[in-house]
C-alpha atoms as a PDB file:
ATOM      1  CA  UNK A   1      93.022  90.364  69.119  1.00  0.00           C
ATOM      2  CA  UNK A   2      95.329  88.596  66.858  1.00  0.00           C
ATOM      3  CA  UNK A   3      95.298  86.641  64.362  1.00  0.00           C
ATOM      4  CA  UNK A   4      97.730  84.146  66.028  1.00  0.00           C
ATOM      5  CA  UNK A   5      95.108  83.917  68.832  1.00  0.00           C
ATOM      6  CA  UNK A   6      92.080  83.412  67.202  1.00  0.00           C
ATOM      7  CA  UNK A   7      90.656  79.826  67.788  1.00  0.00           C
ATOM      8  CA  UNK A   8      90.792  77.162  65.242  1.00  0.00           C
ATOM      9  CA  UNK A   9      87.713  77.595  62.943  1.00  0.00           C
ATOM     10  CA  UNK A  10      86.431  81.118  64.085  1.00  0.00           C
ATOM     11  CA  UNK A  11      86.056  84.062  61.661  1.00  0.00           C
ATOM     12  CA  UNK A  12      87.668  87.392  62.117  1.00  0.00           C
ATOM     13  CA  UNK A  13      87.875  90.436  59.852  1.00  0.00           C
ATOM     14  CA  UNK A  14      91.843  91.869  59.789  1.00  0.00           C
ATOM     15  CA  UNK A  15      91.977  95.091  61.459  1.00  0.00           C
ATOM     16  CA  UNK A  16      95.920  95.793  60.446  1.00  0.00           C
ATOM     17  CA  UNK A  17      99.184  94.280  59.708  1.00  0.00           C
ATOM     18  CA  UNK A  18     101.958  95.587  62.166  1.00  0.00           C
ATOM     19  CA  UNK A  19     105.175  96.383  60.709  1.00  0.00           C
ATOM     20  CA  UNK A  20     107.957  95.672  63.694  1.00  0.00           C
ATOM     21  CA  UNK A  21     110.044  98.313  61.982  1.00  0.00           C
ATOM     22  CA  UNK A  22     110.290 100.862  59.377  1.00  0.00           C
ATOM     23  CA  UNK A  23     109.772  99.066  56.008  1.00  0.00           C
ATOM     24  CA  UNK A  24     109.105  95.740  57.152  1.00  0.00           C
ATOM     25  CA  UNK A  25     109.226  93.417  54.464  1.00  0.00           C
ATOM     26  CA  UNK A  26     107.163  90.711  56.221  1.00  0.00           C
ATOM     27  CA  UNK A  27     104.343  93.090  57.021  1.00  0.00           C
ATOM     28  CA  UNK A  28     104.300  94.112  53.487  1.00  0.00           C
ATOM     29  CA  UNK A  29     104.469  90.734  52.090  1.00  0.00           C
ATOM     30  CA  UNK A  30     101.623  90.250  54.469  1.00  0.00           C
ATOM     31  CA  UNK A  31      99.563  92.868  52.603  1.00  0.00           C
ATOM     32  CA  UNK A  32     100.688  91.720  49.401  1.00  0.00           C
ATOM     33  CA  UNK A  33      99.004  88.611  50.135  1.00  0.00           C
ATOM     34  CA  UNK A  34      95.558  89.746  51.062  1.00  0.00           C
ATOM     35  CA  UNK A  35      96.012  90.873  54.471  1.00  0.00           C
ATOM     36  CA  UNK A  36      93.844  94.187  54.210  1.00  0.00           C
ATOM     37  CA  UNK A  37      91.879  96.266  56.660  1.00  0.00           C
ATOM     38  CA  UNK A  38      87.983  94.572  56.270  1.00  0.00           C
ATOM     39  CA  UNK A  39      89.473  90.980  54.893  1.00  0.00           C
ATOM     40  CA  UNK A  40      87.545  88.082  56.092  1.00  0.00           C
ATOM     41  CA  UNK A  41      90.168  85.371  57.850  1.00  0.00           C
ATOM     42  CA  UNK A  42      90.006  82.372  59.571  1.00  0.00           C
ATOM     43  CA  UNK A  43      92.509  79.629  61.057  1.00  0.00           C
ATOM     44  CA  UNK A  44      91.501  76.616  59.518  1.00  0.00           C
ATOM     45  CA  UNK A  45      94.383  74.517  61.213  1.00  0.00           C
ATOM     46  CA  UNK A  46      97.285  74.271  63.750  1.00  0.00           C
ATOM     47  CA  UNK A  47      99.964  72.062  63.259  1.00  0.00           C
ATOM     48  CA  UNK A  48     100.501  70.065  66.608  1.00  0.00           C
ATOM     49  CA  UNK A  49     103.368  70.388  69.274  1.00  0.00           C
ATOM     50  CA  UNK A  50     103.216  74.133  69.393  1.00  0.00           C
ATOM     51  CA  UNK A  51     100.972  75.306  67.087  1.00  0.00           C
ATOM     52  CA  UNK A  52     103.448  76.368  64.417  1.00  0.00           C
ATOM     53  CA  UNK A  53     102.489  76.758  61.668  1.00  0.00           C
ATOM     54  CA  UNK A  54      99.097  78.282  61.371  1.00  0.00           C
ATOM     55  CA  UNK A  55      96.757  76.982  58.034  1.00  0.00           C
ATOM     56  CA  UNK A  56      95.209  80.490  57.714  1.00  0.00           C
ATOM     57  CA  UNK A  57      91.932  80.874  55.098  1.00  0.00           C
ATOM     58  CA  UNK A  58      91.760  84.650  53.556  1.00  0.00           C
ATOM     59  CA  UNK A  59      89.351  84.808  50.892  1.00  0.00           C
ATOM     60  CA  UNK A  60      89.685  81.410  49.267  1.00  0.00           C
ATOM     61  CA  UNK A  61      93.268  80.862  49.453  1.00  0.00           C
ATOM     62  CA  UNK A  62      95.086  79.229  52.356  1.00  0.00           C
ATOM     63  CA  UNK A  63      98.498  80.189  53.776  1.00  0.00           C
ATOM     64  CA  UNK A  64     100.626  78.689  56.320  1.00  0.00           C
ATOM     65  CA  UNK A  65     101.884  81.371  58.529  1.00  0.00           C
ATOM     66  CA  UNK A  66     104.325  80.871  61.185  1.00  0.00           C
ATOM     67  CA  UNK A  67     102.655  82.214  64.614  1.00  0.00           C
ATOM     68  CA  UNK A  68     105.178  85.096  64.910  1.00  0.00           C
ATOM     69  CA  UNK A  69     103.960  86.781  61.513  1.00  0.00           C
ATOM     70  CA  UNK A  70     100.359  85.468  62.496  1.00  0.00           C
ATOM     71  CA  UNK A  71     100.578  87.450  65.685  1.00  0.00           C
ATOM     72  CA  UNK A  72     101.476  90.907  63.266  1.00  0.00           C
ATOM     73  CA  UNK A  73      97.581  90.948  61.884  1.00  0.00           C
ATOM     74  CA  UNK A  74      95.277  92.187  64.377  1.00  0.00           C
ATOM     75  CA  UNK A  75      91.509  90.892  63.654  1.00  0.00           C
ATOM     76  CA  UNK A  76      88.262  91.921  64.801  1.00  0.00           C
ATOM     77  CA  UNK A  77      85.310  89.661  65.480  1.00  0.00           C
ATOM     78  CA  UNK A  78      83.099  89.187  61.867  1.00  0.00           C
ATOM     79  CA  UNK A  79      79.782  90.516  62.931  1.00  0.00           C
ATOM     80  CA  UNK A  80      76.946  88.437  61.584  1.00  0.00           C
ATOM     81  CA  UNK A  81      74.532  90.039  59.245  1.00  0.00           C
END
């Protein structure tokens, strides 16, 4: 799944960041930010008409993210413990 199509509210764990090419500098910046294999994430908002952008939560920090670099993190379901 991806991170642009996770439901508003649900928690995910990132799987990966994408890169579309060979050194990507989104995808980096991506990972830069947090976006790390085992991360807990979750879209805490959508901005209306279209979605775009995302309010994303990883860790305790918030990013907006447009849904195009949103849809480069693929997430896993968080299992509950």
């Amino acid at each position: 799944m991806r991170l642009s199509d996770l439901p508003k509210g649900a928690l995910a764990v990132v799987d990966r960041v994408d890169d579309a090419h060979a050194n990507d500098p989104i995808a980096q910046r991506l990972r830069d930010l947090g976006f790390v294999d085992g991360e807990s994430v979750q879209v805490v908002a959508c901005a209306p008409l279209g979605a775009d952008p995302l309010l994303i939560r990883i860790g305790f920090t918030r990013f907006a993210l447009r849904r195009a670099e949103a849809a480069r993190v693929a997430v896993r379901s968080e299992v509950a413990a």
